[in-house]
PDB file of N, CA and C in Angstrom:
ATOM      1  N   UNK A   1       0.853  -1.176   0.000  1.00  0.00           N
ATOM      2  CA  UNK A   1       0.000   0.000   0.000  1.00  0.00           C
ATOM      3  C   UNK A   1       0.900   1.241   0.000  1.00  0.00           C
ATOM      4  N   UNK A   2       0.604   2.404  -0.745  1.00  0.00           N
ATOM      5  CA  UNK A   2       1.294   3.366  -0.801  1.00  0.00           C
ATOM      6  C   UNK A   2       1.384   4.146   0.161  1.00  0.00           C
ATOM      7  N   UNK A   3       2.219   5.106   0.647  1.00  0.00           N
ATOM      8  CA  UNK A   3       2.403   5.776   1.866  1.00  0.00           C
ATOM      9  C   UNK A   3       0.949   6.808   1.775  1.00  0.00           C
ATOM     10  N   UNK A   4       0.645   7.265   2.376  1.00  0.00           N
ATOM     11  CA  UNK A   4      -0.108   8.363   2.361  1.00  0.00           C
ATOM     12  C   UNK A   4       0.237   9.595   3.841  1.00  0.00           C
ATOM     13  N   UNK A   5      -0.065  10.514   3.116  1.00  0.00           N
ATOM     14  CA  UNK A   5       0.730  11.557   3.647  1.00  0.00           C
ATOM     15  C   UNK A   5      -0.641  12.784   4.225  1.00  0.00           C
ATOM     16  N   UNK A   6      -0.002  13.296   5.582  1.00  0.00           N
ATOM     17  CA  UNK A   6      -1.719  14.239   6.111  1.00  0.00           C
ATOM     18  C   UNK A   6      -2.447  15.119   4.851  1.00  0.00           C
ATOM     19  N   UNK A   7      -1.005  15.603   3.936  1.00  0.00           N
ATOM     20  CA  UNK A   7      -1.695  16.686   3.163  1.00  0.00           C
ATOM     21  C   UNK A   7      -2.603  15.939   2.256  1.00  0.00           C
ATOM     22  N   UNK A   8      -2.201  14.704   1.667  1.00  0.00           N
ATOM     23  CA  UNK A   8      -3.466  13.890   0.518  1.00  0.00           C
ATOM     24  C   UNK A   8      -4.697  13.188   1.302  1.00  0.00           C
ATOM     25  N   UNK A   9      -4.660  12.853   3.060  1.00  0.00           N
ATOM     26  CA  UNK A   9      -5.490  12.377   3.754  1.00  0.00           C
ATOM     27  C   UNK A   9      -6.629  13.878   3.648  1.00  0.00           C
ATOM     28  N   UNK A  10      -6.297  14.703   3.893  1.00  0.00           N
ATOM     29  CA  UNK A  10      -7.120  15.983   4.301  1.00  0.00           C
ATOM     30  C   UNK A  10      -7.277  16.605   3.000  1.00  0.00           C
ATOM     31  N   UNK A  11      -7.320  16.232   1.788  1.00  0.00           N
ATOM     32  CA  UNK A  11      -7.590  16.922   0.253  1.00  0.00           C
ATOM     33  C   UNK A  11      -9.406  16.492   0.246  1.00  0.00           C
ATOM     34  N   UNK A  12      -9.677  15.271   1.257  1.00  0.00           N
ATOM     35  CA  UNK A  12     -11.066  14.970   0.668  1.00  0.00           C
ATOM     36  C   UNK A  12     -12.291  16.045   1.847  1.00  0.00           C
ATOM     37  N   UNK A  13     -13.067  16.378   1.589  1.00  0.00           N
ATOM     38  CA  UNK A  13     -14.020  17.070   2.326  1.00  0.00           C
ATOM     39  C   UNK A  13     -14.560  16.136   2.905  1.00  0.00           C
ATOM     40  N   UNK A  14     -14.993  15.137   2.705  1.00  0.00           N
ATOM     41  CA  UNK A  14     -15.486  13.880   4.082  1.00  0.00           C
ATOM     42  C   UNK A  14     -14.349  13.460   5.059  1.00  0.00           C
ATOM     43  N   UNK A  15     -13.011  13.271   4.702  1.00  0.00           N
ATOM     44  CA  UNK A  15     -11.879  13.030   5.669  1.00  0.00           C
ATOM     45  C   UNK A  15     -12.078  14.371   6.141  1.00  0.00           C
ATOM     46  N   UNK A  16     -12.192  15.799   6.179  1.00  0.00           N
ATOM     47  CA  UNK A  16     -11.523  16.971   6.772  1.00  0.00           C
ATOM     48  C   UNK A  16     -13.023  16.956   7.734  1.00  0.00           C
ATOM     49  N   UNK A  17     -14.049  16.673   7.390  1.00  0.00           N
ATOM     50  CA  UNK A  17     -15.569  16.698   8.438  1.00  0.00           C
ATOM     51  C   UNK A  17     -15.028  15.703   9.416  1.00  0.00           C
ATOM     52  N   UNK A  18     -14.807  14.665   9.217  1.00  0.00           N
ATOM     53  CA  UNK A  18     -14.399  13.418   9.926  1.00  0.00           C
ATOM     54  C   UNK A  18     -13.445  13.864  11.095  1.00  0.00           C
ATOM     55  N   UNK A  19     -12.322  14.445  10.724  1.00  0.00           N
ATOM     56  CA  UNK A  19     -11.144  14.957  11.591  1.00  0.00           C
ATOM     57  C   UNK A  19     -11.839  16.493  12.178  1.00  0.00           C
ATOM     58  N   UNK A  20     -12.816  16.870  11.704  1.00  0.00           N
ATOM     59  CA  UNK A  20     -13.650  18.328  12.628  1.00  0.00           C
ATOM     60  C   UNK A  20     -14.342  17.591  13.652  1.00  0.00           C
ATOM     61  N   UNK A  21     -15.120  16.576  13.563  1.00  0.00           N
ATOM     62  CA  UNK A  21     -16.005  15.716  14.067  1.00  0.00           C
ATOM     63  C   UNK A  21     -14.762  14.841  15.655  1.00  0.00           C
ATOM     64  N   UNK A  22     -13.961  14.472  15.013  1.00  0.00           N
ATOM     65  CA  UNK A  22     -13.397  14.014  15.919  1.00  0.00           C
ATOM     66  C   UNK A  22     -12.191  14.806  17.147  1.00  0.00           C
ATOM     67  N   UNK A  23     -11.966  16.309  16.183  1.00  0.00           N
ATOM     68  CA  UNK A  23     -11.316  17.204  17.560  1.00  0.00           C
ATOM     69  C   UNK A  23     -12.006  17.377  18.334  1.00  0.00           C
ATOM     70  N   UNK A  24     -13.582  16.943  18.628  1.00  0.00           N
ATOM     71  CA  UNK A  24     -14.388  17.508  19.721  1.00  0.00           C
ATOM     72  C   UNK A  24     -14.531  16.216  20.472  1.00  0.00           C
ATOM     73  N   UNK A  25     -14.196  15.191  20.356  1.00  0.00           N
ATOM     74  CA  UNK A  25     -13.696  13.907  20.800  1.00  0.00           C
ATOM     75  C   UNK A  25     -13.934  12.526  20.611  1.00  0.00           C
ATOM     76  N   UNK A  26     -13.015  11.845  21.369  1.00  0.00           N
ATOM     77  CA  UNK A  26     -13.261  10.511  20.025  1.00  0.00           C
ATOM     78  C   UNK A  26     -14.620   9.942  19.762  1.00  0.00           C
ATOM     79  N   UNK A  27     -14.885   9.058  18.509  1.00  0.00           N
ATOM     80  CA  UNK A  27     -16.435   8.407  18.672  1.00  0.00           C
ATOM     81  C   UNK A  27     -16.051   6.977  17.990  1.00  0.00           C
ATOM     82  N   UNK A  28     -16.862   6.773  18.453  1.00  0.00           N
ATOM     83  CA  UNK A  28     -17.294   4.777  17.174  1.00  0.00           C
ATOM     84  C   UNK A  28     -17.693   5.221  16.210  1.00  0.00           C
ATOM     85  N   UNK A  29     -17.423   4.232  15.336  1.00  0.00           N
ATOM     86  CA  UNK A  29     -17.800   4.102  13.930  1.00  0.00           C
ATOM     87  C   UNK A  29     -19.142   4.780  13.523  1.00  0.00           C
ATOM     88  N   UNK A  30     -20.212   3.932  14.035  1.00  0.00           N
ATOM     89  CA  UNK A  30     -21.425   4.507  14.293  1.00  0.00           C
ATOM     90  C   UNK A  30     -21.445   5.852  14.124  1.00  0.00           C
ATOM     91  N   UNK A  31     -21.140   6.528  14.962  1.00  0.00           N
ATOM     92  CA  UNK A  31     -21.693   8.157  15.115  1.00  0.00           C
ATOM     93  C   UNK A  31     -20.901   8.450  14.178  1.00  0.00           C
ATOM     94  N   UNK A  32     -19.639   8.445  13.643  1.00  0.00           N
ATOM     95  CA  UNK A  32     -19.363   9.251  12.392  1.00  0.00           C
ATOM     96  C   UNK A  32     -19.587   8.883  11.387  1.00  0.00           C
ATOM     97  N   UNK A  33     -20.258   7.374  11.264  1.00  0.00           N
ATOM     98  CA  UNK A  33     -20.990   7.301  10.115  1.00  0.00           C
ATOM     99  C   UNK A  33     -22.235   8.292   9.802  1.00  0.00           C
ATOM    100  N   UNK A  34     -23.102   8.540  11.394  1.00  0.00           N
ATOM    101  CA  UNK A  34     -24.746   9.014  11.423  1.00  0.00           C
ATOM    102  C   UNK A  34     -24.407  10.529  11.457  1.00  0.00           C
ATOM    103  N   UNK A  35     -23.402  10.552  11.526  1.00  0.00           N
ATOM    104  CA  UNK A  35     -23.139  12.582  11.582  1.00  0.00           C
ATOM    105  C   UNK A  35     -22.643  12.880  10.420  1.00  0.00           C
ATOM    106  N   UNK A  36     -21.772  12.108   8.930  1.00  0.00           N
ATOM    107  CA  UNK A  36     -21.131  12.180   7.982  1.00  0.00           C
ATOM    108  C   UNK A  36     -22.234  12.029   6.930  1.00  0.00           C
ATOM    109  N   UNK A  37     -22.962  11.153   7.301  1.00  0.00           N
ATOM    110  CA  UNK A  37     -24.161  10.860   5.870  1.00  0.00           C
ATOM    111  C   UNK A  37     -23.682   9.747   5.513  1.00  0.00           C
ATOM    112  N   UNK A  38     -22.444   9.062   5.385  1.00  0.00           N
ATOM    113  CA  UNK A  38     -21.966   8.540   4.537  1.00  0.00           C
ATOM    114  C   UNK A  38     -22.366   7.150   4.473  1.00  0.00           C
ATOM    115  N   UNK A  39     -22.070   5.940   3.732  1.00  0.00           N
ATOM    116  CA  UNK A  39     -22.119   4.601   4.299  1.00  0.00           C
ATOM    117  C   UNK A  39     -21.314   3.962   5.065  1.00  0.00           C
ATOM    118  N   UNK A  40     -21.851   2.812   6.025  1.00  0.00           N
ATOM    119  CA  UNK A  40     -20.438   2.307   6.946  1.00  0.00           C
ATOM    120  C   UNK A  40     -19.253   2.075   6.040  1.00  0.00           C
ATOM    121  N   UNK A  41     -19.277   1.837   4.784  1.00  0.00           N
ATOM    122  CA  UNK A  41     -18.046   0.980   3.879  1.00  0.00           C
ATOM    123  C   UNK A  41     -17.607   2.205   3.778  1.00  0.00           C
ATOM    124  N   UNK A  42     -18.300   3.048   3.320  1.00  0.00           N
ATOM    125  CA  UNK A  42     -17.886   4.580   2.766  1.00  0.00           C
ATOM    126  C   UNK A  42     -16.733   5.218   3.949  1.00  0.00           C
ATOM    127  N   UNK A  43     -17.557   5.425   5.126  1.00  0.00           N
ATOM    128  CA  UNK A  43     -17.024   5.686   5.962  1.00  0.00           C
ATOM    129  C   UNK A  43     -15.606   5.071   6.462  1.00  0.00           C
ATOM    130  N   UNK A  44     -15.742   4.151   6.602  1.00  0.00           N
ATOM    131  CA  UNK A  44     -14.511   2.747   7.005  1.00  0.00           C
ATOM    132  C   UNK A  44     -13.382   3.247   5.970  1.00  0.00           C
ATOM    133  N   UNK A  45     -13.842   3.487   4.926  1.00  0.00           N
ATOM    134  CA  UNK A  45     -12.530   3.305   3.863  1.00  0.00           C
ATOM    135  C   UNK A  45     -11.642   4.799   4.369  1.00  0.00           C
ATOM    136  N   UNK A  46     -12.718   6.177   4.718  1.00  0.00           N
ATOM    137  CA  UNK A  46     -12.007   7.194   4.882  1.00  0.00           C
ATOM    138  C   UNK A  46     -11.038   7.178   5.814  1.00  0.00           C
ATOM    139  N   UNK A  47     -11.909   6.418   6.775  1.00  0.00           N
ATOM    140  CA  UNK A  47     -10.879   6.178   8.282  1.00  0.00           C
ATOM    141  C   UNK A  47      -9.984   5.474   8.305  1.00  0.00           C
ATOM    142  N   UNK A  48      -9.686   4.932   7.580  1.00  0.00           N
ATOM    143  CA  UNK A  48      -8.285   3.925   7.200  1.00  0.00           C
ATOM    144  C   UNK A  48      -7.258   5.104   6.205  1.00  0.00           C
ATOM    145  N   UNK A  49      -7.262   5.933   5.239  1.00  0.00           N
ATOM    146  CA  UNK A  49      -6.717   6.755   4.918  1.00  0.00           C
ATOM    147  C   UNK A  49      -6.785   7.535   6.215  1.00  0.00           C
ATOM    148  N   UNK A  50      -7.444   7.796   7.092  1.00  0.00           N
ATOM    149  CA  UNK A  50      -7.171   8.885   7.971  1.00  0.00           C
ATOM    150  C   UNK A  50      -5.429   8.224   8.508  1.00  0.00           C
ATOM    151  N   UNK A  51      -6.547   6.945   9.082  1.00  0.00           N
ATOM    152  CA  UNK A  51      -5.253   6.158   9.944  1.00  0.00           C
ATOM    153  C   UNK A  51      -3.828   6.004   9.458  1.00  0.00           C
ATOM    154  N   UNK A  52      -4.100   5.375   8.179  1.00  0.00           N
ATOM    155  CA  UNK A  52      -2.677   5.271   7.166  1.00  0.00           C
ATOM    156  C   UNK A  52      -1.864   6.341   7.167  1.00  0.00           C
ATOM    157  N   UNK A  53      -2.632   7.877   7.272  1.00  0.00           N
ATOM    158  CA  UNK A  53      -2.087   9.320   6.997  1.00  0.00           C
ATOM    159  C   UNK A  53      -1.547   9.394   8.591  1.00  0.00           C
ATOM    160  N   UNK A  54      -1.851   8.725   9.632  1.00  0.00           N
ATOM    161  CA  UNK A  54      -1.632   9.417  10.842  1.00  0.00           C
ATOM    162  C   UNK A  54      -2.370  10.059  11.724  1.00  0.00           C
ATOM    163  N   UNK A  55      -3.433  10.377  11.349  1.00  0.00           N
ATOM    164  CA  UNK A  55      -4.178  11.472  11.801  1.00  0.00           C
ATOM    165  C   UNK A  55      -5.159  10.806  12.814  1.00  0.00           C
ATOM    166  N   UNK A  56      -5.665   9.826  12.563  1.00  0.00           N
ATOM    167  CA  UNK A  56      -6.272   9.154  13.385  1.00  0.00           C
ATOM    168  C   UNK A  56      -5.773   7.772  14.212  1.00  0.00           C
ATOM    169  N   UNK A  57      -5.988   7.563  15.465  1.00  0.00           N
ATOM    170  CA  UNK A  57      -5.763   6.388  16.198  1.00  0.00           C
ATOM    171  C   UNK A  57      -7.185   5.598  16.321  1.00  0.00           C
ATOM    172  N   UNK A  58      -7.395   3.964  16.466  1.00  0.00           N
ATOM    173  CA  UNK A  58      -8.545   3.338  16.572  1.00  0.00           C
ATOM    174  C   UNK A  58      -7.893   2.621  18.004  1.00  0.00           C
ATOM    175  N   UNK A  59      -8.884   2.450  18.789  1.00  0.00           N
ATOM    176  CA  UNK A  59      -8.796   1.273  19.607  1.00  0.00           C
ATOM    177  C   UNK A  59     -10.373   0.614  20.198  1.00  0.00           C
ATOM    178  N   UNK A  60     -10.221  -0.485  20.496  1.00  0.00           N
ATOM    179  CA  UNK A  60     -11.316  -1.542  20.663  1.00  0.00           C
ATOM    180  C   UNK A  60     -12.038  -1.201  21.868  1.00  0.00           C
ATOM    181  N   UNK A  61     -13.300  -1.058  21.963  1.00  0.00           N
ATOM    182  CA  UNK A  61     -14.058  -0.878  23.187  1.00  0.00           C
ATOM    183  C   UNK A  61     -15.109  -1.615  23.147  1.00  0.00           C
ATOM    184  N   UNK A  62     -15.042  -3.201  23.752  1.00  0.00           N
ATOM    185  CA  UNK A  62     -16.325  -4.317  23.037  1.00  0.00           C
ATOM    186  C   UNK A  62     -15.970  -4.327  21.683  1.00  0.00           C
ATOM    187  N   UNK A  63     -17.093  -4.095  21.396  1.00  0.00           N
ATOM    188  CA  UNK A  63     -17.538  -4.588  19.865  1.00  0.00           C
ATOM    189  C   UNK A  63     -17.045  -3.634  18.694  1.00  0.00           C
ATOM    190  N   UNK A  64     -16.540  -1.855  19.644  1.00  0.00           N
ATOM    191  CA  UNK A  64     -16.535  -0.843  19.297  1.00  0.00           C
ATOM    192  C   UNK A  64     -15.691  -0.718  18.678  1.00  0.00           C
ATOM    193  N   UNK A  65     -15.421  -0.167  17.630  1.00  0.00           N
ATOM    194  CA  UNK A  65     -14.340   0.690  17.209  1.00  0.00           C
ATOM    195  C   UNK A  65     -13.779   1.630  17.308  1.00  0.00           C
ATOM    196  N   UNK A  66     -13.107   2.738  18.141  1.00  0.00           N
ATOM    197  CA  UNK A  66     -13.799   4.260  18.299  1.00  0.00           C
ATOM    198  C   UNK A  66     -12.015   4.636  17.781  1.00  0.00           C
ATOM    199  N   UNK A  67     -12.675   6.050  16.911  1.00  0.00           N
ATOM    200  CA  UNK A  67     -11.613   6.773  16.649  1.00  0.00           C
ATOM    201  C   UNK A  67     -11.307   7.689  17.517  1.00  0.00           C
ATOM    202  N   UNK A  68     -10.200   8.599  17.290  1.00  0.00           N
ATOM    203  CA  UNK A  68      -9.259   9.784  17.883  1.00  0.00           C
ATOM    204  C   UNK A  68      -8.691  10.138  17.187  1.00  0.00           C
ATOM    205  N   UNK A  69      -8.119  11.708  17.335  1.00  0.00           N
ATOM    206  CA  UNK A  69      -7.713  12.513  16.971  1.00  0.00           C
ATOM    207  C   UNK A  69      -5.866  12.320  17.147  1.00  0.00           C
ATOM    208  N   UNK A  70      -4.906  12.338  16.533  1.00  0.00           N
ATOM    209  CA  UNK A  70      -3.990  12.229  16.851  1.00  0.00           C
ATOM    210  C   UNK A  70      -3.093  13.021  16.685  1.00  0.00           C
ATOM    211  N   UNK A  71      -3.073  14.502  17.350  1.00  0.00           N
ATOM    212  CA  UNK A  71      -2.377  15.575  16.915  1.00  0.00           C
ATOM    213  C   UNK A  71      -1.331  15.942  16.972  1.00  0.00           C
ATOM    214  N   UNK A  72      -0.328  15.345  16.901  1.00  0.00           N
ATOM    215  CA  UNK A  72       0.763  14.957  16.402  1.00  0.00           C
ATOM    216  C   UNK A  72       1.001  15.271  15.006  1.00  0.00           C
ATOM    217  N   UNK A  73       0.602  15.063  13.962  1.00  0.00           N
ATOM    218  CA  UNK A  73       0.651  15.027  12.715  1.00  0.00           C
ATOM    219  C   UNK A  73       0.330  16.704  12.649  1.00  0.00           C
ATOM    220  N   UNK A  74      -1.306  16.897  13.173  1.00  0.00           N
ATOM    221  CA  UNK A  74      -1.891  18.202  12.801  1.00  0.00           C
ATOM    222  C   UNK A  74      -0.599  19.296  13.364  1.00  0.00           C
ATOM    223  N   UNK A  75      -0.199  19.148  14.388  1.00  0.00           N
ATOM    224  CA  UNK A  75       1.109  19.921  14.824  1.00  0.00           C
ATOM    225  C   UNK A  75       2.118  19.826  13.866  1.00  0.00           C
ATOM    226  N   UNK A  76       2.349  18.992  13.294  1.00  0.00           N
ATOM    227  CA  UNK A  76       3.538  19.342  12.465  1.00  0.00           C
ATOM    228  C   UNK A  76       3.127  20.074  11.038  1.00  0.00           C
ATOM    229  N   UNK A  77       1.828  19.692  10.923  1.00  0.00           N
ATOM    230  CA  UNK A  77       1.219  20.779   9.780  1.00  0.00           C
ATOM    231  C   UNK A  77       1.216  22.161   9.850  1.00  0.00           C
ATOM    232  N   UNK A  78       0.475  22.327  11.108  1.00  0.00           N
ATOM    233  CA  UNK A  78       0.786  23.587  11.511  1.00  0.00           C
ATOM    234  C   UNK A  78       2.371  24.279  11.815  1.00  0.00           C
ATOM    235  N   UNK A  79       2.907  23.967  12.209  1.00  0.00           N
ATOM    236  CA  UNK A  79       4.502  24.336  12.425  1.00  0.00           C
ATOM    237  C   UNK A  79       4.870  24.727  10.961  1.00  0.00           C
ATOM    238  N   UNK A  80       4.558  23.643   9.938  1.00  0.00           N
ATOM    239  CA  UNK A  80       5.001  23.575   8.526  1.00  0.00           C
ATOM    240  C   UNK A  80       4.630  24.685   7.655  1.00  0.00           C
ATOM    241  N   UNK A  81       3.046  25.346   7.902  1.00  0.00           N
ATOM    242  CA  UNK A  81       2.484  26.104   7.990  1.00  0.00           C
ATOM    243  C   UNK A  81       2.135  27.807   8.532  1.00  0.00           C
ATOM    244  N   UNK A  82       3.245  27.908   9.686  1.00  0.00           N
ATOM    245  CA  UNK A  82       3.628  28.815  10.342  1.00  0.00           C
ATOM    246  C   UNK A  82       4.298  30.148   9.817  1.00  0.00           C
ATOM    247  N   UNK A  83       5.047  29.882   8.538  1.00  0.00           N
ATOM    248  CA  UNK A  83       5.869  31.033   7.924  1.00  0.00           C
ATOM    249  C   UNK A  83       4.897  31.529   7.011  1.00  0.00           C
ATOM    250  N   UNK A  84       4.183  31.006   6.124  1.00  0.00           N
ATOM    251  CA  UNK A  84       2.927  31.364   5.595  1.00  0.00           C
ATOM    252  C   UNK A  84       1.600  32.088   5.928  1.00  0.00           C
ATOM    253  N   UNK A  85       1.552  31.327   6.968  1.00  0.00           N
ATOM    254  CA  UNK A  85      -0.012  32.297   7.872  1.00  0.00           C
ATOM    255  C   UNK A  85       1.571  33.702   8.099  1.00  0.00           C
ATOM    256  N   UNK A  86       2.404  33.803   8.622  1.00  0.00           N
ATOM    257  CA  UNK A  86       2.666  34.823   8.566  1.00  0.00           C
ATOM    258  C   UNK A  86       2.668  35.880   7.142  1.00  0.00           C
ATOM    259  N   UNK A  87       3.030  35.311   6.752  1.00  0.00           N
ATOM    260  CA  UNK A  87       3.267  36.190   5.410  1.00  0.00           C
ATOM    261  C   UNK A  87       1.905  36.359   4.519  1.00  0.00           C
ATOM    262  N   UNK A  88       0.787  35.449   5.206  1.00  0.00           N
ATOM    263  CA  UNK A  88      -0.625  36.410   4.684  1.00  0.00           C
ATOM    264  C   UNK A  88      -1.205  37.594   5.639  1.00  0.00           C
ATOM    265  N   UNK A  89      -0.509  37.165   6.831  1.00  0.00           N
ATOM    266  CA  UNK A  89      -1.236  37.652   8.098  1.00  0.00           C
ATOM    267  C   UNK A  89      -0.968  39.106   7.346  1.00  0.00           C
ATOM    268  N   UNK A  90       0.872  39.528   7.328  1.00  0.00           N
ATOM    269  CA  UNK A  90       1.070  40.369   7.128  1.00  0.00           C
ATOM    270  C   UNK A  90       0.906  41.404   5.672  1.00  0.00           C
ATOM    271  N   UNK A  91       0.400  40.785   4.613  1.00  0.00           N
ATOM    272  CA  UNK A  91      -0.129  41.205   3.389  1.00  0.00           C
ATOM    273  C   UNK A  91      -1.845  41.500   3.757  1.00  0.00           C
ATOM    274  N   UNK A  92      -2.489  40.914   4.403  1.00  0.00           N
ATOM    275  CA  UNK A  92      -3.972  41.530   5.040  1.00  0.00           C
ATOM    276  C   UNK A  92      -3.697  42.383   6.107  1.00  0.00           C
ATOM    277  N   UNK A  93      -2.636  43.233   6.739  1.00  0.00           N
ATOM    278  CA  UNK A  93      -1.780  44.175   7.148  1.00  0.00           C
ATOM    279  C   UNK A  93      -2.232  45.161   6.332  1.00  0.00           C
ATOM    280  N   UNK A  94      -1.348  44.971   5.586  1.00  0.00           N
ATOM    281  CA  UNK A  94      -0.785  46.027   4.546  1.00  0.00           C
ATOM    282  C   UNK A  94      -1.716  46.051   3.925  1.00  0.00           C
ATOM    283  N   UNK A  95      -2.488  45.602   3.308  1.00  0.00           N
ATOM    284  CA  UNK A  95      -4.460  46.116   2.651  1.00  0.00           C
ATOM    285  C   UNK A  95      -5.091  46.617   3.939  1.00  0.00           C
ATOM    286  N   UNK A  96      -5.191  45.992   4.974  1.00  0.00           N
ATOM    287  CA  UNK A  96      -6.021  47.203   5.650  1.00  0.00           C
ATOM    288  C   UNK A  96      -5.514  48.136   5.860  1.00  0.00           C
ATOM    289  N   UNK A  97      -4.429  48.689   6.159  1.00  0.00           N
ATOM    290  CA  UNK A  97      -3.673  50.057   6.383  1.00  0.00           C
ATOM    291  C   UNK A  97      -4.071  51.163   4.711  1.00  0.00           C
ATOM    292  N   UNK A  98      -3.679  50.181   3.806  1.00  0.00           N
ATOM    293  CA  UNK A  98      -3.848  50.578   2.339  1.00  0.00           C
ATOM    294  C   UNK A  98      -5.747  51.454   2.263  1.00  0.00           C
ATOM    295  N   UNK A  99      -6.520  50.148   3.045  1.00  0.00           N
ATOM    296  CA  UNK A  99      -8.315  50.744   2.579  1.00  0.00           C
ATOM    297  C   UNK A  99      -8.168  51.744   3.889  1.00  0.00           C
ATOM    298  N   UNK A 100      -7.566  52.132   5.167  1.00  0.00           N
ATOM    299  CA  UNK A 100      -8.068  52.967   6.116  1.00  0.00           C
ATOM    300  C   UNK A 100      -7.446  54.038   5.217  1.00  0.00           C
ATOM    301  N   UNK A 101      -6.445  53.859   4.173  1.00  0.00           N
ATOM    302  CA  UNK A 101      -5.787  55.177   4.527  1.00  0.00           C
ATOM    303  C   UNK A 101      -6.753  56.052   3.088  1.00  0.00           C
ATOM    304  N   UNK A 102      -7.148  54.816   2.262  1.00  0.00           N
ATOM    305  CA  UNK A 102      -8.416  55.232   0.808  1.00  0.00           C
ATOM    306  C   UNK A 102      -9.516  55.682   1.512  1.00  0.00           C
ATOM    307  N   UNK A 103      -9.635  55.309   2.652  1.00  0.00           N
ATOM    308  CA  UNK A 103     -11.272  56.218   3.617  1.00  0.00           C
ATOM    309  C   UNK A 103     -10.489  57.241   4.070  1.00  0.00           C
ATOM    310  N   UNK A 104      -9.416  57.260   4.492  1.00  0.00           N
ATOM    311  CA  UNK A 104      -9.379  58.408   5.209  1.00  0.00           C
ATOM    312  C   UNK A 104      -9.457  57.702   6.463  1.00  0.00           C
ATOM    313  N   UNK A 105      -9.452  56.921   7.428  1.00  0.00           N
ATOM    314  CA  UNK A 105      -9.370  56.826   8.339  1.00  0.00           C
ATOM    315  C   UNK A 105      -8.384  56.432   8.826  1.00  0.00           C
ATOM    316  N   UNK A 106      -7.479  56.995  10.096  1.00  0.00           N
ATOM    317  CA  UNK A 106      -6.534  57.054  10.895  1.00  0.00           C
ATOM    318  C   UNK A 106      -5.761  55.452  10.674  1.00  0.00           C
ATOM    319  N   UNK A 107      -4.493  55.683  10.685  1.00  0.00           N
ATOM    320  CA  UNK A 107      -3.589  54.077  10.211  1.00  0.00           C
ATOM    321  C   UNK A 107      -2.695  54.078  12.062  1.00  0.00           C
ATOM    322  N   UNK A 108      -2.868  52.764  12.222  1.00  0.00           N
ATOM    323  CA  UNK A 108      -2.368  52.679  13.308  1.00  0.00           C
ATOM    324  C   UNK A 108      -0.416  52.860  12.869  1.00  0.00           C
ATOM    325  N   UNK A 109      -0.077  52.524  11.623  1.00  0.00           N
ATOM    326  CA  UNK A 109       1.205  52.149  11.187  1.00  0.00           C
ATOM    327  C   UNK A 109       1.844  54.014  11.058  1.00  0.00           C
ATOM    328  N   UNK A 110       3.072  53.881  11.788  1.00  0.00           N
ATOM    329  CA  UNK A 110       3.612  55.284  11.880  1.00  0.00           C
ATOM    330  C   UNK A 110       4.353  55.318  10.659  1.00  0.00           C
ATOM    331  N   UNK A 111       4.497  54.954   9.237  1.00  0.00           N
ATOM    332  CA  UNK A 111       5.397  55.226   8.492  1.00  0.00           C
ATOM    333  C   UNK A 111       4.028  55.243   7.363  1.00  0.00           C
ATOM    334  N   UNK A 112       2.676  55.488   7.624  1.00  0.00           N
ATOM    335  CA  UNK A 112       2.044  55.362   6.357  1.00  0.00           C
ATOM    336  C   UNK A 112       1.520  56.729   6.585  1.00  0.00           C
ATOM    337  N   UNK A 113       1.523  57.610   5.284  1.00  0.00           N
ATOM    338  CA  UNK A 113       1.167  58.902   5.131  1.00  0.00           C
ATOM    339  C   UNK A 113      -0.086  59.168   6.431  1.00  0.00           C
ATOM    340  N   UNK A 114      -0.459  59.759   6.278  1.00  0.00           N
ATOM    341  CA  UNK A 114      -1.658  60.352   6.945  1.00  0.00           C
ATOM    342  C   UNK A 114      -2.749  61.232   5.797  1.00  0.00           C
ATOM    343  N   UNK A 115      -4.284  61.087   5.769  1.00  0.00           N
ATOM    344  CA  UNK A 115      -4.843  61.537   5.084  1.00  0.00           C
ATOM    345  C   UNK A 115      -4.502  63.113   4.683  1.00  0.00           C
ATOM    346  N   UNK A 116      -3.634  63.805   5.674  1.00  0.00           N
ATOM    347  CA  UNK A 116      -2.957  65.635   5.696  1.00  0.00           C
ATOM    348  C   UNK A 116      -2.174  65.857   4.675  1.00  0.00           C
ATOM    349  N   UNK A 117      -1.226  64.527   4.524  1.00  0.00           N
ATOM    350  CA  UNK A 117      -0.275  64.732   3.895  1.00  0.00           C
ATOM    351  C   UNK A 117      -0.968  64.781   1.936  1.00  0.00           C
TER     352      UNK A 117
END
């Protein structure tokens, strides 16, 4: 079986509901089948790419299956992710300073003109 990796586990919109569903804490099969829509097979297959990707842990409770969240992985996404959210953070910066200063309204940034000038 081929490796699979968090970023191709989390490309599908039923895996990324699945992993929303489960940061609020773990469940059985069951409930993320009845909260997803999906079918049990349907379902089963995502959660095995979850698992394969990392993202999810299973362990046995009875009869149960119940998943978890395993954030470990999501942490290293985010970390991976970290220089980027900066560098939008700071370009949606620099547009709002840009539209206060097209209204006319006061720029918190001391090196951007002032509506006087």
């Amino acid at each position: 079986m081929p490796d699979v990796t968090p970023w191709t586990a989390l490309a599908d919109p039923h895996r990324r509901a699945i992993v929303a569903l489960l940061r609020e804490r773990p469940r059985p099969v069951g409930e993320i089948v009845a909260a997803c829509g999906l079918s049990q097979p349907s379902t089963s297959k995502h959660l095995r790419v979850l698992r394969d990707a990392g993202l999810v842990r299973v362990s046995q409770d009875a009869q149960r299956r119940v998943y978890a969240l395993d954030p470990a992985p999501i942490a290293a996404l985010d970390a991976w992710l970290a220089p980027y959210r900066t560098l939008w953070n700071d370009s949606l910066d620099t547009l709002g300073r840009r539209l206060d200063q097209a209204s006319g309204e006061p720029s918190d940034d001391p090196e951007a003109p002032s509506a006087k000038d």
